[in-house]
C-alpha atoms as a PDB file:
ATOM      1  CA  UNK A   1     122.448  88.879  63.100  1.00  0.00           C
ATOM      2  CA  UNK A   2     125.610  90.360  63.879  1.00  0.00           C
ATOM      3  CA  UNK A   3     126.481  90.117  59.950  1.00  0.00           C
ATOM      4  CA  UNK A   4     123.497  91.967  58.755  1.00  0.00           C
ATOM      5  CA  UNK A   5     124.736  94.968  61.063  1.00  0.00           C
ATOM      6  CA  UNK A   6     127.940  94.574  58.959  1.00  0.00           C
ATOM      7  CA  UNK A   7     125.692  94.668  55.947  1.00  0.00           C
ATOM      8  CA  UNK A   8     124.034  97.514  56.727  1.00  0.00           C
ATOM      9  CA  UNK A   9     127.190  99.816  57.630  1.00  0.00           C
ATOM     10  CA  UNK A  10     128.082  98.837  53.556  1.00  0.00           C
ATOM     11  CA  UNK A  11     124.932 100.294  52.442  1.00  0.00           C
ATOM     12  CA  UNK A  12     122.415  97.394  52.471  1.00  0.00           C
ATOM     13  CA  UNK A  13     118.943  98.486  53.391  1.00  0.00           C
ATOM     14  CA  UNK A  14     116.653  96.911  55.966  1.00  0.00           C
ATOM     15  CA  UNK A  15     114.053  96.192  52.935  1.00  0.00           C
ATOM     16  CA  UNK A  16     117.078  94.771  50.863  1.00  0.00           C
ATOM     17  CA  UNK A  17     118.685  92.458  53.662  1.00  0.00           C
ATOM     18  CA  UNK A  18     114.582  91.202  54.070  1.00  0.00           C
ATOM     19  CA  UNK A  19     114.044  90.831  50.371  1.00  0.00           C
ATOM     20  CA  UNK A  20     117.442  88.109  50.458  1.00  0.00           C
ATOM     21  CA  UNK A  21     115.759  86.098  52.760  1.00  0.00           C
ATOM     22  CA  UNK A  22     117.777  87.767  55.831  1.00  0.00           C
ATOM     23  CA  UNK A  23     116.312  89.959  58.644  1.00  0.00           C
ATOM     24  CA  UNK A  24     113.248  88.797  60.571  1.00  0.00           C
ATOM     25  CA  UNK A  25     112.838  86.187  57.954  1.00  0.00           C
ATOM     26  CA  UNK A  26     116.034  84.909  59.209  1.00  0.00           C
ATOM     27  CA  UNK A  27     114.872  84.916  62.821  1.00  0.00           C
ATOM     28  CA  UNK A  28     111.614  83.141  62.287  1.00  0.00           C
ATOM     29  CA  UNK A  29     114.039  80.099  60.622  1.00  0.00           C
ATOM     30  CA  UNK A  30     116.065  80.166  63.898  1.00  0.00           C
ATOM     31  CA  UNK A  31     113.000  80.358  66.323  1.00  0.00           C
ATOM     32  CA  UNK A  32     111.055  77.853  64.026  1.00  0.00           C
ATOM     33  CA  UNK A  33     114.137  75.036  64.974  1.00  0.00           C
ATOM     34  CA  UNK A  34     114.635  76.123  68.577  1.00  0.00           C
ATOM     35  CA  UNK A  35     112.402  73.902  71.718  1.00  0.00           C
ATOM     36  CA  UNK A  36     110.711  75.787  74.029  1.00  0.00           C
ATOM     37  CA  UNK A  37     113.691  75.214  76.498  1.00  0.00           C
ATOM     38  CA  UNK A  38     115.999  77.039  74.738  1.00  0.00           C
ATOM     39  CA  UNK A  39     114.153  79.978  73.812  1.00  0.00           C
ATOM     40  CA  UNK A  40     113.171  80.447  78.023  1.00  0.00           C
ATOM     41  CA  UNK A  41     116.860  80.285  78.513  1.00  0.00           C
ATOM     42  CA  UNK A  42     117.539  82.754  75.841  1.00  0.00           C
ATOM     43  CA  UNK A  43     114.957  84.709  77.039  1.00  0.00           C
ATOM     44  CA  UNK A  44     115.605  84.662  80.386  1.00  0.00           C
ATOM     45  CA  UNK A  45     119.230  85.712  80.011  1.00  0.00           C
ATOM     46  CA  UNK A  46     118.185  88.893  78.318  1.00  0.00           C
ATOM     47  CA  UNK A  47     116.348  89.698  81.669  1.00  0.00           C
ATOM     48  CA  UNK A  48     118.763  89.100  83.230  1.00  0.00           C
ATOM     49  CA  UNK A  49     120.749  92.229  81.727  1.00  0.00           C
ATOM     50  CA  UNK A  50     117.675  94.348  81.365  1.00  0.00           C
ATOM     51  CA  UNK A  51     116.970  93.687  85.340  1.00  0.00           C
ATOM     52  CA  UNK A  52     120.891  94.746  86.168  1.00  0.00           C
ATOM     53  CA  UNK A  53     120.619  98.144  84.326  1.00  0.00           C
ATOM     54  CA  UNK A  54     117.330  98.833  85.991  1.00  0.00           C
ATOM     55  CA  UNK A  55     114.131  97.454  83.585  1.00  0.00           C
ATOM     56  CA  UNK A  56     111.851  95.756  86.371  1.00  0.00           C
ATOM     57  CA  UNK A  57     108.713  95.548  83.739  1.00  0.00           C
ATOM     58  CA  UNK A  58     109.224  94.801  80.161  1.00  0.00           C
ATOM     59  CA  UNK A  59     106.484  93.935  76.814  1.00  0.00           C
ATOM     60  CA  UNK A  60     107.933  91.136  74.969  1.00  0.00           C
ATOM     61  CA  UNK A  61     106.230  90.404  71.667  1.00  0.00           C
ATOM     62  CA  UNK A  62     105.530  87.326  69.487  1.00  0.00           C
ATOM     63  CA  UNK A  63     106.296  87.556  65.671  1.00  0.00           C
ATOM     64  CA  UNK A  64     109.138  85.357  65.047  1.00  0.00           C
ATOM     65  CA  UNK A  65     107.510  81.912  64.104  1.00  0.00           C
ATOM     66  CA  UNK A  66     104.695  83.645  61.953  1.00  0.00           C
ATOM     67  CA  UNK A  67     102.784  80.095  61.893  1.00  0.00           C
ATOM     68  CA  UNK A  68     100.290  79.183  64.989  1.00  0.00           C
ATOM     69  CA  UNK A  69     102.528  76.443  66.489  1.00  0.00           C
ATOM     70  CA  UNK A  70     105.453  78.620  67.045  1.00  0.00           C
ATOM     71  CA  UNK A  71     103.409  81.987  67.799  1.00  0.00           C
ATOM     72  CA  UNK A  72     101.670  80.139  70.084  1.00  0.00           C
ATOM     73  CA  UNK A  73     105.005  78.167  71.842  1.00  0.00           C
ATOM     74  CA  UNK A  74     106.630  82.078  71.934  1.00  0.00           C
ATOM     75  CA  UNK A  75     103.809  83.108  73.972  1.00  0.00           C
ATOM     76  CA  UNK A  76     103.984  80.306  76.032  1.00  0.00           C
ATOM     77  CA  UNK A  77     107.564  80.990  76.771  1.00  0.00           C
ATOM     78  CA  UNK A  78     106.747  84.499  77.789  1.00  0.00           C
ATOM     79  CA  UNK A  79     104.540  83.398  80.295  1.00  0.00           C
ATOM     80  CA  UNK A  80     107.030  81.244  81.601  1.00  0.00           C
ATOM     81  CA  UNK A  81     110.023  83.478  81.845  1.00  0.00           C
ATOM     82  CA  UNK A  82     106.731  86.031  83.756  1.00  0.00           C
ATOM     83  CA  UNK A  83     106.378  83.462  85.987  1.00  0.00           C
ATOM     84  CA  UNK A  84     109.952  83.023  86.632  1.00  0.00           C
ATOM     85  CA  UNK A  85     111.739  86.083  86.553  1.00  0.00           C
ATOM     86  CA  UNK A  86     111.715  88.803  88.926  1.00  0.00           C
ATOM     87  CA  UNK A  87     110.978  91.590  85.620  1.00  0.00           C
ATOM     88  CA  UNK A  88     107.142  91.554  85.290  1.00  0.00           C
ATOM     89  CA  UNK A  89     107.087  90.507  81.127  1.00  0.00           C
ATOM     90  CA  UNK A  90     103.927  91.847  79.541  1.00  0.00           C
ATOM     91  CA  UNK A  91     102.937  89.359  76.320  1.00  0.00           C
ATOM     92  CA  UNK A  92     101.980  90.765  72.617  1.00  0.00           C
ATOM     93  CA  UNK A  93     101.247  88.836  70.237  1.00  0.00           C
ATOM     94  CA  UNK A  94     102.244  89.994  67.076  1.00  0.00           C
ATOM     95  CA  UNK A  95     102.042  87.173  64.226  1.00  0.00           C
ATOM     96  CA  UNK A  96     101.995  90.117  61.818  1.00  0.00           C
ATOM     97  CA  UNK A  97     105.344  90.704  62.106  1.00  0.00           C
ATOM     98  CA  UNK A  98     106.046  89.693  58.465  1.00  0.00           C
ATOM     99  CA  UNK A  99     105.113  87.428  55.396  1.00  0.00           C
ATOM    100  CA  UNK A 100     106.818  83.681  55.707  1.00  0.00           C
ATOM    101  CA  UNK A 101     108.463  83.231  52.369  1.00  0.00           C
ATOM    102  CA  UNK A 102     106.060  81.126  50.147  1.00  0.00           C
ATOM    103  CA  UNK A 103     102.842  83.055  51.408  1.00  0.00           C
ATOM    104  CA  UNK A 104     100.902  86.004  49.468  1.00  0.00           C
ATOM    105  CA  UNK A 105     100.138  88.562  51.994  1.00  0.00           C
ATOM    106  CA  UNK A 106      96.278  88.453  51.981  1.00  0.00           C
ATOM    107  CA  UNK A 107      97.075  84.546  52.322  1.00  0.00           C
ATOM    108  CA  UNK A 108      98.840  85.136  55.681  1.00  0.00           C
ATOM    109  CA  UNK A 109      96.199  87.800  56.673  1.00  0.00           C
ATOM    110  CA  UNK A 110      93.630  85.550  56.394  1.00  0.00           C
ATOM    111  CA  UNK A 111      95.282  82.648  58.261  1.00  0.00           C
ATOM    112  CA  UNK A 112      96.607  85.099  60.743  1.00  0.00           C
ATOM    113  CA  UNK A 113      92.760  86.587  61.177  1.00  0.00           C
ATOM    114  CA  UNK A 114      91.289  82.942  60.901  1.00  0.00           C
ATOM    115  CA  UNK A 115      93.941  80.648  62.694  1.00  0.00           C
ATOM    116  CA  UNK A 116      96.628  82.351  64.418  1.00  0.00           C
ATOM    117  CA  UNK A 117      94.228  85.207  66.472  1.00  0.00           C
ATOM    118  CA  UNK A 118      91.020  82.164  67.944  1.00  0.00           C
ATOM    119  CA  UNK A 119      93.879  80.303  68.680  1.00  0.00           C
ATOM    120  CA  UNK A 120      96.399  82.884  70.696  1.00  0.00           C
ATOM    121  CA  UNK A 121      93.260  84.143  72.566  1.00  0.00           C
ATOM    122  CA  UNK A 122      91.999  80.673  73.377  1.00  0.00           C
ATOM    123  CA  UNK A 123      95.454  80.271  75.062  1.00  0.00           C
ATOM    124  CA  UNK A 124      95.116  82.897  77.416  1.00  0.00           C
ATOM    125  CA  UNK A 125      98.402  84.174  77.604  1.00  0.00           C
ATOM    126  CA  UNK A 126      98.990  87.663  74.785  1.00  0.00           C
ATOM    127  CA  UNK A 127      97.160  90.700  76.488  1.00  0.00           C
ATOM    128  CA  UNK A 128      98.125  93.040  73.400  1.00  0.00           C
ATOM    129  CA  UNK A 129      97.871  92.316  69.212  1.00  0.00           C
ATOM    130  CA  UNK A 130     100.581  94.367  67.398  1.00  0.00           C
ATOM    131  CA  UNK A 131     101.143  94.793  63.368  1.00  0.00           C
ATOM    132  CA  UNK A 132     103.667  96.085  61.599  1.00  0.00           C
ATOM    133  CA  UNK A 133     101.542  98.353  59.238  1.00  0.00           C
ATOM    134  CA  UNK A 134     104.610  99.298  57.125  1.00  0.00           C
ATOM    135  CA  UNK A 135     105.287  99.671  53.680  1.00  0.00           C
ATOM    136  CA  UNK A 136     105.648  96.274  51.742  1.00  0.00           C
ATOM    137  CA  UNK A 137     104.609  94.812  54.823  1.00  0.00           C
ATOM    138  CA  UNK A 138     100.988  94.809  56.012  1.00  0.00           C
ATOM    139  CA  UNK A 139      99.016  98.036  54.376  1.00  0.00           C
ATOM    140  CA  UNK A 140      96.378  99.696  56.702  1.00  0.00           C
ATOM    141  CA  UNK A 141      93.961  98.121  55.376  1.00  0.00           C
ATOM    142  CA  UNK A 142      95.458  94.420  56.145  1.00  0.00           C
ATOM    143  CA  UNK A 143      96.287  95.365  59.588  1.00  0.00           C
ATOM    144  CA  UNK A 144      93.115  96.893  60.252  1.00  0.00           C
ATOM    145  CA  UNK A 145      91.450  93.736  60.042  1.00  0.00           C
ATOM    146  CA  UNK A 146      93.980  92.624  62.192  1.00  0.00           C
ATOM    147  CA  UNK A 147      93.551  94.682  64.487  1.00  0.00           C
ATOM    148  CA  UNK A 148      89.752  94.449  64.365  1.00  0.00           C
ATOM    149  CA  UNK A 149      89.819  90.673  65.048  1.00  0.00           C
ATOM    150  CA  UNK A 150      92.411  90.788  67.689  1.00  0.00           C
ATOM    151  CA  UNK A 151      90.296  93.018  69.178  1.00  0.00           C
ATOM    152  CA  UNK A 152      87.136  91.306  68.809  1.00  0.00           C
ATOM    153  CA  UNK A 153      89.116  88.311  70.735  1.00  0.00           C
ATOM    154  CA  UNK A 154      90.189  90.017  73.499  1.00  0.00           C
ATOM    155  CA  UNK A 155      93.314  91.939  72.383  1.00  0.00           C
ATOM    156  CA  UNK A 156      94.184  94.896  72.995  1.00  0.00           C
ATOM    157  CA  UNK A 157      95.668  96.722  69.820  1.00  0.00           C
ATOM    158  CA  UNK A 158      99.082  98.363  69.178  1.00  0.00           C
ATOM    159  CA  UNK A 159     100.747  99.677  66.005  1.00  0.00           C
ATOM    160  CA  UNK A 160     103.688 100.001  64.359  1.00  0.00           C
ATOM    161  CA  UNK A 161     103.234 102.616  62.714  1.00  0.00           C
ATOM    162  CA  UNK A 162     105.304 105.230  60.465  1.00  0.00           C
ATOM    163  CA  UNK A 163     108.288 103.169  60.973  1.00  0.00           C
ATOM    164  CA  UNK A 164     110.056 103.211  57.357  1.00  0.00           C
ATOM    165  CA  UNK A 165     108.074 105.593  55.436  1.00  0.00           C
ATOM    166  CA  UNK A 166     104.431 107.415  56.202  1.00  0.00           C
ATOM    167  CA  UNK A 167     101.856 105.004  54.826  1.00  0.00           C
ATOM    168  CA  UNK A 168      98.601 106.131  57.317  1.00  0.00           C
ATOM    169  CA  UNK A 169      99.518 103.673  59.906  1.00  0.00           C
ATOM    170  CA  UNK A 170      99.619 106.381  62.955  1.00  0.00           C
ATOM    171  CA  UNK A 171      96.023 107.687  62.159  1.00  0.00           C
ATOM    172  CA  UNK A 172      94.822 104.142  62.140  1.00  0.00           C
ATOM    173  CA  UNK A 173      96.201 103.370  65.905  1.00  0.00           C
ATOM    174  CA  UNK A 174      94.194 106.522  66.668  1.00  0.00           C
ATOM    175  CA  UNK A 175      91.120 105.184  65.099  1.00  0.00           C
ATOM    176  CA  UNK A 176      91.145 102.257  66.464  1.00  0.00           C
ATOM    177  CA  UNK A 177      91.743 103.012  69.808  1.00  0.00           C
ATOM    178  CA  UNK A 178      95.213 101.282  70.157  1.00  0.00           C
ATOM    179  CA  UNK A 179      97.088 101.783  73.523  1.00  0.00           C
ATOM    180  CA  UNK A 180      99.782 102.426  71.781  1.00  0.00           C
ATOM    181  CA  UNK A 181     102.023 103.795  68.195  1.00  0.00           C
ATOM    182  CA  UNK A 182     105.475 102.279  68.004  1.00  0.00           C
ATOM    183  CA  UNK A 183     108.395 104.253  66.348  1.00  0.00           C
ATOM    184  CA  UNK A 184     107.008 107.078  64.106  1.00  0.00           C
ATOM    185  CA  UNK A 185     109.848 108.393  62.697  1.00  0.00           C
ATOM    186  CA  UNK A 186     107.928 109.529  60.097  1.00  0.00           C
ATOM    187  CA  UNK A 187     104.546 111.236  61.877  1.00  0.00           C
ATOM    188  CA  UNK A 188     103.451 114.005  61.164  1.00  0.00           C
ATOM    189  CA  UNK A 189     101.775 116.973  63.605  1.00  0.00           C
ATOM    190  CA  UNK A 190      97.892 115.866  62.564  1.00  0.00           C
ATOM    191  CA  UNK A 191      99.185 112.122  63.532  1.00  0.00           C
ATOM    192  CA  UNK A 192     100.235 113.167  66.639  1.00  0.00           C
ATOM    193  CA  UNK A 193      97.249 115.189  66.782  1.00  0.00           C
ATOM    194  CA  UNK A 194      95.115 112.441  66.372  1.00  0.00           C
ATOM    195  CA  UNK A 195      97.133 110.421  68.730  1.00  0.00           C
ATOM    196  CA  UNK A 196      96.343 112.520  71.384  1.00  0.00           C
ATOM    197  CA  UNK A 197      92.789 112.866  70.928  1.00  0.00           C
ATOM    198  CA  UNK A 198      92.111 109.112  71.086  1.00  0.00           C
ATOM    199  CA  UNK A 199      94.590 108.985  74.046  1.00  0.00           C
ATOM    200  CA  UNK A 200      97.091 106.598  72.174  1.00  0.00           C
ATOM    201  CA  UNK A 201     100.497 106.831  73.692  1.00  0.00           C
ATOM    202  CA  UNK A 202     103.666 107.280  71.174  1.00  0.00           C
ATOM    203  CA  UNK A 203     106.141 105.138  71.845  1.00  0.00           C
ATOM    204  CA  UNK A 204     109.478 105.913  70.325  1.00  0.00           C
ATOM    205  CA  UNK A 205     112.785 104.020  69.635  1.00  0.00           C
ATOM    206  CA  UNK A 206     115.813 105.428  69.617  1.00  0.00           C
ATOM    207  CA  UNK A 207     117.766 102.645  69.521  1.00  0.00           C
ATOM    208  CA  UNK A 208     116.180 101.763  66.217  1.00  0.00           C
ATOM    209  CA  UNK A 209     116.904 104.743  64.607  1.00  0.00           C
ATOM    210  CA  UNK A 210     120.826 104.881  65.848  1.00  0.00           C
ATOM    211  CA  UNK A 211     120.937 100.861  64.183  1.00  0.00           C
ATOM    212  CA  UNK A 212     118.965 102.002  60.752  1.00  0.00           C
ATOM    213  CA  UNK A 213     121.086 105.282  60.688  1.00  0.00           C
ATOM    214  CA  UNK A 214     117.790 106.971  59.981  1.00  0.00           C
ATOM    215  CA  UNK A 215     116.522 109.719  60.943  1.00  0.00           C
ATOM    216  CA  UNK A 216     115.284 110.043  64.775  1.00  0.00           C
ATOM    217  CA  UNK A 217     111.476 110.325  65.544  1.00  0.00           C
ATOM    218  CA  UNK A 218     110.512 114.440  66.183  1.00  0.00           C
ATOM    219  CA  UNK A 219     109.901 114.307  70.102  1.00  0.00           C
ATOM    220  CA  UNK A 220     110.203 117.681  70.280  1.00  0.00           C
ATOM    221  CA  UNK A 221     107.139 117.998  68.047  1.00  0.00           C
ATOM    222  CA  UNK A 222     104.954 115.678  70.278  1.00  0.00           C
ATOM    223  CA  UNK A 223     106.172 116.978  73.723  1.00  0.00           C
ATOM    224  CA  UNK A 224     105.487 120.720  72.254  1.00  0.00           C
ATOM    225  CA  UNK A 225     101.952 119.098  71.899  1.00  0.00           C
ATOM    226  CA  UNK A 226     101.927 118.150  75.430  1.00  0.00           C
ATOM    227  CA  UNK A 227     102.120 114.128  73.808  1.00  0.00           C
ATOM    228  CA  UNK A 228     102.624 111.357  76.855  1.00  0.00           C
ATOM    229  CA  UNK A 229     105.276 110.487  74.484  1.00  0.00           C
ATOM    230  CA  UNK A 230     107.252 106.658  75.949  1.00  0.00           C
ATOM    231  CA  UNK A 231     110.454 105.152  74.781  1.00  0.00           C
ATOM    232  CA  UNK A 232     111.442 102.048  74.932  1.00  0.00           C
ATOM    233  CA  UNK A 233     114.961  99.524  73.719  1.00  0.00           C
ATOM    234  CA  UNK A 234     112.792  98.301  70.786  1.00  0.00           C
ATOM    235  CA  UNK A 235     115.305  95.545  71.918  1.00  0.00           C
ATOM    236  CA  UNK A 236     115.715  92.625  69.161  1.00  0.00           C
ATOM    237  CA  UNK A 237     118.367  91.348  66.590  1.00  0.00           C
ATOM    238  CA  UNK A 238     118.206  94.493  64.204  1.00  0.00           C
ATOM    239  CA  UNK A 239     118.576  96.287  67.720  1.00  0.00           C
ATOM    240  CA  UNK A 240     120.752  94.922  69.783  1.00  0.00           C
ATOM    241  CA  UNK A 241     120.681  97.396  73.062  1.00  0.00           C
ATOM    242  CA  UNK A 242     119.175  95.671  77.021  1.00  0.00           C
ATOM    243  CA  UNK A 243     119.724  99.119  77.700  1.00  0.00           C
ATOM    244  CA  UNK A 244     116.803 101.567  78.954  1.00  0.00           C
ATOM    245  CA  UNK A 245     119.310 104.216  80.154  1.00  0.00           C
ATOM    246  CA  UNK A 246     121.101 103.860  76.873  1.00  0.00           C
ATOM    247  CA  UNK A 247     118.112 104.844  75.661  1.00  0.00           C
ATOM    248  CA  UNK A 248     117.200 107.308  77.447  1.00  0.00           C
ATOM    249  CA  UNK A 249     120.939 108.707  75.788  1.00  0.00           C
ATOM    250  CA  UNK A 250     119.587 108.628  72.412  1.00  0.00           C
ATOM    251  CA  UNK A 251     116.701 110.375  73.557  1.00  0.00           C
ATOM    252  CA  UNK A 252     118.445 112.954  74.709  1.00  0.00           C
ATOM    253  CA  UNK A 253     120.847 113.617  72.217  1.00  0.00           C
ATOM    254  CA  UNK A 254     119.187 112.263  68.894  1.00  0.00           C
ATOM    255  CA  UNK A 255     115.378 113.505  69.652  1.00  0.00           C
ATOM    256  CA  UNK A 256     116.123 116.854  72.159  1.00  0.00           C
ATOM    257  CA  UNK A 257     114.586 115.332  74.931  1.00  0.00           C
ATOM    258  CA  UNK A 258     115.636 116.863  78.289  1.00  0.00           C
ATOM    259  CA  UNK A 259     116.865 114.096  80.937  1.00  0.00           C
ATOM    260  CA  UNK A 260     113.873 114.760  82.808  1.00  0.00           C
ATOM    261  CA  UNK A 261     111.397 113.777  80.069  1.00  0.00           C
ATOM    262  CA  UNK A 262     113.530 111.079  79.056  1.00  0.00           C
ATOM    263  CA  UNK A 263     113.304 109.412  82.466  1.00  0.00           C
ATOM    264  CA  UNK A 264     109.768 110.129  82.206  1.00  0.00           C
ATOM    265  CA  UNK A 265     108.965 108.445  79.079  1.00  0.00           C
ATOM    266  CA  UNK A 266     110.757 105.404  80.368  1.00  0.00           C
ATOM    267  CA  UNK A 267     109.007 104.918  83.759  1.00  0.00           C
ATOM    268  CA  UNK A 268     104.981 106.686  84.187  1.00  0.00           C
ATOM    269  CA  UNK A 269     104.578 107.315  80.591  1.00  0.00           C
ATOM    270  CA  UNK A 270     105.942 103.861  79.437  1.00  0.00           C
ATOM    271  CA  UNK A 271     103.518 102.067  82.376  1.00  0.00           C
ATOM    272  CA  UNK A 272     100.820 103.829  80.482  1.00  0.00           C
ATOM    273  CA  UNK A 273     102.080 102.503  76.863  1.00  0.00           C
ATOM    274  CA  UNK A 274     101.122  98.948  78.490  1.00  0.00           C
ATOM    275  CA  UNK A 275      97.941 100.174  79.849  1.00  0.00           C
ATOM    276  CA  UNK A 276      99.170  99.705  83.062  1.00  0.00           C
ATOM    277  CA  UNK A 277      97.434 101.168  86.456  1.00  0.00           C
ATOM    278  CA  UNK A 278      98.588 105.344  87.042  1.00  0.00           C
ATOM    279  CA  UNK A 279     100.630 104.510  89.677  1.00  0.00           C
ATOM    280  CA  UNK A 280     102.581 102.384  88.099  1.00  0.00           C
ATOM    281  CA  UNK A 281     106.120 103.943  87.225  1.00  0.00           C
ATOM    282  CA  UNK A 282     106.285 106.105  89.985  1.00  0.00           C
ATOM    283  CA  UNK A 283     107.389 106.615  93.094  1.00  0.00           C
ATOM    284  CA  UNK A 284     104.635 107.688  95.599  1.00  0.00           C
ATOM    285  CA  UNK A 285     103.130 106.204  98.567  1.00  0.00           C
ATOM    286  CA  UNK A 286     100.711 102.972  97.147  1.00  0.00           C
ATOM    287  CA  UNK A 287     103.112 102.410  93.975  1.00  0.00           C
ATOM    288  CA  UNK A 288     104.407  98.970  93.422  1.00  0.00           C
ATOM    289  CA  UNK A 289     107.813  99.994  94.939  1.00  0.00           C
ATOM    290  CA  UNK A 290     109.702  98.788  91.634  1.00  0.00           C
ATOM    291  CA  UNK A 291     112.814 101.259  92.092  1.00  0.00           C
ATOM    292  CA  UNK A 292     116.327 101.378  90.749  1.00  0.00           C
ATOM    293  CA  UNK A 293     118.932 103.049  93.065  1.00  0.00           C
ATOM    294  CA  UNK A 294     121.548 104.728  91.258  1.00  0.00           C
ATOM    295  CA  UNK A 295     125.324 105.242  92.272  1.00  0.00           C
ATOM    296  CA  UNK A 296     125.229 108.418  90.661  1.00  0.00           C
ATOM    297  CA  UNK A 297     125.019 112.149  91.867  1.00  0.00           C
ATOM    298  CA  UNK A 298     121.268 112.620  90.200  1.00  0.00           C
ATOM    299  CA  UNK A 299     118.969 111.345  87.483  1.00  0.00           C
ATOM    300  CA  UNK A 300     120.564 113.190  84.601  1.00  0.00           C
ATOM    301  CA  UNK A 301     123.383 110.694  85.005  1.00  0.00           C
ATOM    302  CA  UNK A 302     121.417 107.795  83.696  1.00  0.00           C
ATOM    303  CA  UNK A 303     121.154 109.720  80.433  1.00  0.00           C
ATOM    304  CA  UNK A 304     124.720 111.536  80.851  1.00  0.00           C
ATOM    305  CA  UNK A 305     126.571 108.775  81.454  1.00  0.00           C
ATOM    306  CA  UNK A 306     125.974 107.097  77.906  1.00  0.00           C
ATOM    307  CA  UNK A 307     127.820 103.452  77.825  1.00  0.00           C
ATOM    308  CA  UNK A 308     127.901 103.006  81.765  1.00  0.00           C
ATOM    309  CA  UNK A 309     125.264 101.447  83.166  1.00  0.00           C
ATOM    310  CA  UNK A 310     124.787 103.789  86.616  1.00  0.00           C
ATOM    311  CA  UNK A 311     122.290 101.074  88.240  1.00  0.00           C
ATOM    312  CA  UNK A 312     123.362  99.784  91.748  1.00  0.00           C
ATOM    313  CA  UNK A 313     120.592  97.887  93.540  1.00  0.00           C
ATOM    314  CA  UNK A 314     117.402  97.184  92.055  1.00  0.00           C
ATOM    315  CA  UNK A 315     113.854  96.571  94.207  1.00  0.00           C
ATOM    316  CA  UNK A 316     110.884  94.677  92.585  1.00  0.00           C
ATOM    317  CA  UNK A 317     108.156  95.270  94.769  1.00  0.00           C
ATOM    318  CA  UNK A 318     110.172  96.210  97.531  1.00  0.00           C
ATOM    319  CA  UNK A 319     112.210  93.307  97.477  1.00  0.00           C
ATOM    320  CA  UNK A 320     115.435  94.038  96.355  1.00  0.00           C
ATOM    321  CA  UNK A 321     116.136  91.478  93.206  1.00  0.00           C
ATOM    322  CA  UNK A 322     119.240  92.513  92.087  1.00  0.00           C
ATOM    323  CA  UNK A 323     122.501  94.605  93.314  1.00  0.00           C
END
């Protein structure tokens, strides 16, 4: 969606570019036409770069067929490019992504609550159910009963939340226990609060941010508040960046974020954003030995050296997998 970037930089809006049919819209037409073959070949190639600048775990969502059949042949294709691929992929399903055209929104809620969710969890494959609680998306109250289902199936829940404007969607994450908030650009201290009472980690995007030319989520704010705060590529067509150090750039310069906490947020404190075990993005004696070796004087360089990727070698459970 090269052309919608284009779009953007003329003064299109996200909401605009959606409301022509463009956007994820767009993407769910492309993914809709594309065999499973071709979308574990896309898919895999994007590892591919991700593994080289040093990602060795990664969530991949659903949310671009927005109908069972495709949700449903997504998630099968993440499970195949897991079983493939030397990056551990971590499957969300996340059929609330958007409205198809054609559909009322408590329409697709209910076949999304009804259909979509029995069917994803009799599959076996989506560990996490996301929503994009947004406005002129999915309200709370929609996603809520998202939420609630997927959980009541066996899915964990995760928000977007706080994304485009401040509609409640961080406070609901908190009250219902999600393992994590994605973006929250537009939290507020009692969010974060609240977030950190129900032990909800805040994942924030950078990347996104830098695309949308928005204003970047207030890090500062949440690490003040001792917040496990994460970060992550947010890594998709409106968001086009493999690039975990890149983002760890952004971090750094856009939200204040010391390289330290950036490297941080993208190793132990993004384990924990997938609910993964403590010692899981470490590097300690009983860890998984997932480690990225740098040709670089020190860590800060990964953040530092924005637009050169600083990886050398990369070991996936001790094995080294790449360099």
């Amino acid at each position: 969606r090269s052309d919608e970037f284009e779009a953007k930089l003329r003064g299109k809006t996200y909401q605009e570019i959606l409301a022509e049919g463009g956007g994820i819209l767009r993407s769910v037409e492309a993914v809709r036409k594309a065999d499973e073959d071709t979308l574990l070949a896309n898919l895999m190639s994007h590892l591919d770069v991700m593994l080289e600048h040093g990602t060795t775990t990664v969530e991949v969502k659903s949310g671009y067929g927005l109908d069972t059949e495709t949700e449903l042949r997504m998630l099968r294709v993440i499970g195949r490019a897991d079983e493939q691929h030397p990056v551990d992929v971590i499957p969300t399903f996340m059929g609330a992504h958007a409205v198809p055209q054609g559909m009322d929104t408590d329409e697709y809620v209910d076949e999304v609550c009804e259909e979509q969710i029995p069917a994803v969890a009799e599959q076996g494959i989506a560990t996490f159910c996301d929503v994009f609680c947004e406005e002129g998306v999915f309200s709370v109250e929609q996603s809520r009963r998202i939420l609630k289902v997927g959980r009541d199936h066996g899915l964990t829940p995760k928000v977007h939340a706080e994304e485009l404007a401040h509609i409640g969607g961080t406070k609901l994450a908190a009250e219902i226990g999600a393992t994590s908030a994605d973006h929250l650009l537009y939290s507020t201290e009692e969010d974060v609060d609240a977030l950190i009472d129900a032990s909800v980690v805040p994942v924030l995007l950078p990347g996104t941010a830098f695309g949308l030319g928005e204003e970047y989520a207030d890090a500062r704010m949440m690490l003040d508040r001792d917040a496990p705060v994460a970060i992550a590529t947010d890594f998709n067509p409106n968001c086009h960046s493999h690039s975990m150090g890149f983002a760890q750039s952004l971090a750094c310069v856009g939200m204040r974020m010391t390289p330290a906490e950036a490297l941080r947020a993208s190793t132990t404190n993004a384990a924990a954003a997938l609910d993964l075990p403590a010692r899981h993005g470490t590097l300690r004696q009983g860890a998984p030995a997932d480690i990225a070796i740098l040709d670089a004087p020190s860590f800060r360089h990964v953040s530092y050296q924005y637009g050169t990727n600083v990886v050398e070698t990369v070991f996936k459970a001790g094995e080294r997998v790449h360099g």
